[in-house]
C-alpha atoms as a PDB file:
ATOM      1  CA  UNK A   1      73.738 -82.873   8.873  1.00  0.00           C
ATOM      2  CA  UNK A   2      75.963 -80.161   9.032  1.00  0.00           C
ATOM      3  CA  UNK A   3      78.532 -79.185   6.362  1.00  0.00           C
ATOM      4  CA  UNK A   4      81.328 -76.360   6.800  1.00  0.00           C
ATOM      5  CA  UNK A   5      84.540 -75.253   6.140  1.00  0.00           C
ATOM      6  CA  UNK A   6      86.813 -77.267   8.283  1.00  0.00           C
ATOM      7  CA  UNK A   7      88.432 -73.525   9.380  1.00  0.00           C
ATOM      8  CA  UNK A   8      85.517 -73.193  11.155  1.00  0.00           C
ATOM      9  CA  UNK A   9      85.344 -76.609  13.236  1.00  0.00           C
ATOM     10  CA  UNK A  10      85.923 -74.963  16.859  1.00  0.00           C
ATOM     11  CA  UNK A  11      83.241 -72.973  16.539  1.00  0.00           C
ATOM     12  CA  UNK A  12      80.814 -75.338  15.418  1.00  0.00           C
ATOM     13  CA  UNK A  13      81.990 -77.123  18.073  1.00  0.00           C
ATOM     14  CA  UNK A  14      81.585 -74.986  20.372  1.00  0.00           C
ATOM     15  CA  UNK A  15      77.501 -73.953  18.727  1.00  0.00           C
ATOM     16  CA  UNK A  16      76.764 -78.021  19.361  1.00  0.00           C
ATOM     17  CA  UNK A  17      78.110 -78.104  22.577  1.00  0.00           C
ATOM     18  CA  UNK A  18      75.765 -74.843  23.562  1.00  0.00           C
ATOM     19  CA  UNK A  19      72.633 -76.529  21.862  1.00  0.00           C
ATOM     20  CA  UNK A  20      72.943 -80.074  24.233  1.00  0.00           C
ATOM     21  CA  UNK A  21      74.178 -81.790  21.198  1.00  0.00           C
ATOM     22  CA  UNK A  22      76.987 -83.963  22.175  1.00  0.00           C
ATOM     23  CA  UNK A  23      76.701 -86.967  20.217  1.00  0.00           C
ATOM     24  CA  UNK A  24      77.567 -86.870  16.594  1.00  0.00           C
ATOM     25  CA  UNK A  25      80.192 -88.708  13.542  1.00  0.00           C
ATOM     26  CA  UNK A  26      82.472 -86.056  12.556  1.00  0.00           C
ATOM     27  CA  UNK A  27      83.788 -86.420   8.573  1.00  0.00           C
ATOM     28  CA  UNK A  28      86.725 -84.204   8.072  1.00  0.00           C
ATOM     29  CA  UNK A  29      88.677 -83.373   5.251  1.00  0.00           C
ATOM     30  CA  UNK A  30      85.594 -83.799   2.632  1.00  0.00           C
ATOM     31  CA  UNK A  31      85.861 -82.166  -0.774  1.00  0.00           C
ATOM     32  CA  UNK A  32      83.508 -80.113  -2.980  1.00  0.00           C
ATOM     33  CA  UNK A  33      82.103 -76.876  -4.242  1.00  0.00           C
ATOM     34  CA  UNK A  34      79.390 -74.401  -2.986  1.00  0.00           C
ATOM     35  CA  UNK A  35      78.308 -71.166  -2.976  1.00  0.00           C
ATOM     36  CA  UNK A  36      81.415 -69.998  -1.429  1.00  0.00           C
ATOM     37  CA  UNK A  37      83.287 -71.873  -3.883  1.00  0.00           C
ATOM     38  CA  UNK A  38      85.389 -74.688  -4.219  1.00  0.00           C
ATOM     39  CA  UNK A  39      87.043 -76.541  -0.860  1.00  0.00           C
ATOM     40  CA  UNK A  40      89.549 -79.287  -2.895  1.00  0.00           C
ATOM     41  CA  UNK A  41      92.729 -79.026  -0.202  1.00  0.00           C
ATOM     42  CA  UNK A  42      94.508 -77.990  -3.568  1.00  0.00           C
ATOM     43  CA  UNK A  43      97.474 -75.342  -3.119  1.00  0.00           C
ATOM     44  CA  UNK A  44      95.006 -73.150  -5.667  1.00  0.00           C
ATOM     45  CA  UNK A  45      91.953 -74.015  -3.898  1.00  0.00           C
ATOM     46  CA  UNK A  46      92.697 -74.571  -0.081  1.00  0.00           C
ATOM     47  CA  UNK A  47      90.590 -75.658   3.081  1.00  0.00           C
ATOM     48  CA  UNK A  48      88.455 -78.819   2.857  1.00  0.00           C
ATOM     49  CA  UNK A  49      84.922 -79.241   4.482  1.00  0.00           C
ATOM     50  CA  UNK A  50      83.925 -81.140   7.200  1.00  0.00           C
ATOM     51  CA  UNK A  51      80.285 -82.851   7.625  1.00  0.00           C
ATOM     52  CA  UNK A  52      78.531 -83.777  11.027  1.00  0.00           C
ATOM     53  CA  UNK A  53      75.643 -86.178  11.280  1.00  0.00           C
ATOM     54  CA  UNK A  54      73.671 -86.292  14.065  1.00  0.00           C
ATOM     55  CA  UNK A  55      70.403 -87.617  14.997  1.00  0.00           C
ATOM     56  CA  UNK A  56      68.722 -85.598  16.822  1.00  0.00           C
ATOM     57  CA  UNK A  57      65.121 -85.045  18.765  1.00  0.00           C
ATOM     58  CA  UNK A  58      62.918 -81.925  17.531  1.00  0.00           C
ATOM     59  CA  UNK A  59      63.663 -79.742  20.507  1.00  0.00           C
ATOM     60  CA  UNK A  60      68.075 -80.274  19.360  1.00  0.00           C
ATOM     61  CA  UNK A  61      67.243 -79.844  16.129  1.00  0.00           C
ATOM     62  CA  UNK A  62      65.449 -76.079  16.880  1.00  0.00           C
ATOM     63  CA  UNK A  63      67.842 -75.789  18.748  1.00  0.00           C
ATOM     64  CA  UNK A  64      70.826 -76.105  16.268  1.00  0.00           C
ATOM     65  CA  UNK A  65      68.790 -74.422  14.026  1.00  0.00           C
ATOM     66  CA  UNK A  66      68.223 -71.256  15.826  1.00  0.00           C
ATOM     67  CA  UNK A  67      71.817 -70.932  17.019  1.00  0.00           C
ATOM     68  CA  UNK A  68      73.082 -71.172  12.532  1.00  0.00           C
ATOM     69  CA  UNK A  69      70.468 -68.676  12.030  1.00  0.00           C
ATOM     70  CA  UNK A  70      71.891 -66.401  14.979  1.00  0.00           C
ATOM     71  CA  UNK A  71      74.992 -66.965  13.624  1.00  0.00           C
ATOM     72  CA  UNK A  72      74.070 -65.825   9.867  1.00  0.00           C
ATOM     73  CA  UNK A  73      72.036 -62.840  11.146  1.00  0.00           C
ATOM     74  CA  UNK A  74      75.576 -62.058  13.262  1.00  0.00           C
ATOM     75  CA  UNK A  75      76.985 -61.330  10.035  1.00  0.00           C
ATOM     76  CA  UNK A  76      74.528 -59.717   8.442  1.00  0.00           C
ATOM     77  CA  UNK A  77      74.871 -56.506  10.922  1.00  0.00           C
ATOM     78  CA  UNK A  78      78.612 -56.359  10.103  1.00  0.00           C
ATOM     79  CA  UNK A  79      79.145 -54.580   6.453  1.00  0.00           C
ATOM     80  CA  UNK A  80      81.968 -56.788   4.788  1.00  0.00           C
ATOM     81  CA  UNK A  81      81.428 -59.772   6.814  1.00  0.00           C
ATOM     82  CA  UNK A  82      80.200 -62.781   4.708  1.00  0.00           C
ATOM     83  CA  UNK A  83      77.688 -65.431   5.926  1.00  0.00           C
ATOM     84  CA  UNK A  84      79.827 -68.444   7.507  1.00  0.00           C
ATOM     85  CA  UNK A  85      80.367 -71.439   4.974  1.00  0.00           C
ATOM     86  CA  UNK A  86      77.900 -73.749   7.044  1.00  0.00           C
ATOM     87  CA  UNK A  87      74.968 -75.383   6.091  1.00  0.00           C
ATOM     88  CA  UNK A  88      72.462 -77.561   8.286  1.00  0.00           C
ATOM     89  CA  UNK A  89      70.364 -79.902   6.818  1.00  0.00           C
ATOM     90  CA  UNK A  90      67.538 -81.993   8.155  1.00  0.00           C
ATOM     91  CA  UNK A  91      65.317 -84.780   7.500  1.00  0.00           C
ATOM     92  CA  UNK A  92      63.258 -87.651   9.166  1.00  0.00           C
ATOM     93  CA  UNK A  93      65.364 -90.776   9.984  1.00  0.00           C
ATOM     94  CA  UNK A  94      64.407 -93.888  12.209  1.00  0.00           C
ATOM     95  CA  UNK A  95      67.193 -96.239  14.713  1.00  0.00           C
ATOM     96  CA  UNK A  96      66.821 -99.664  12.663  1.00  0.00           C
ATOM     97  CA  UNK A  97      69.403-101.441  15.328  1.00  0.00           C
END
């Protein structure tokens, strides 16, 4: 599962595409507050989230994971840049039908 702000869909996009993943359910528009603060789509709190789930094998999921990491460590070398309001999740899940 990813979650991110929705300004940065393209991009993800883009990272999944890169990693082989090209399957996934796309959730945009999804409210709620992080560490980067709130994203209601309010005039006084704008841009929304967006969530992907995917299932994917171990080799994807290194894969996706690498690529976020990359991405973080991007902005780490560039004083003033903040880390990109993304976050990947993962857990074990099994096809029932």
């Amino acid at each position: 599962m990813l979650i991110f702000r929705s300004s940065l869909r393209e991009r993800v996009h883009e990272m999944l595409h890169r990693c082989q993943v090209h399957a996934f359910t796309e959730v945009n528009e999804t409210v709620g507050y992080g560490e980067t603060g709130p994203a209601e789509g309010l005039s006084f709190y704008p841009g929304t989230n967006s969530v992907i789930l995917a299932a994917l094998d171990d080799p994807a999921r290194d894969r996706v994971a690498a690529a976020v990491k990359a991405w973080y460590d991007e902005h780490a070398h560039h004083p003033g840049w903040e880390k990109p309001s993304l976050r990947v999740f993962s857990w074990p899940c099994s096809q029932i039908a």
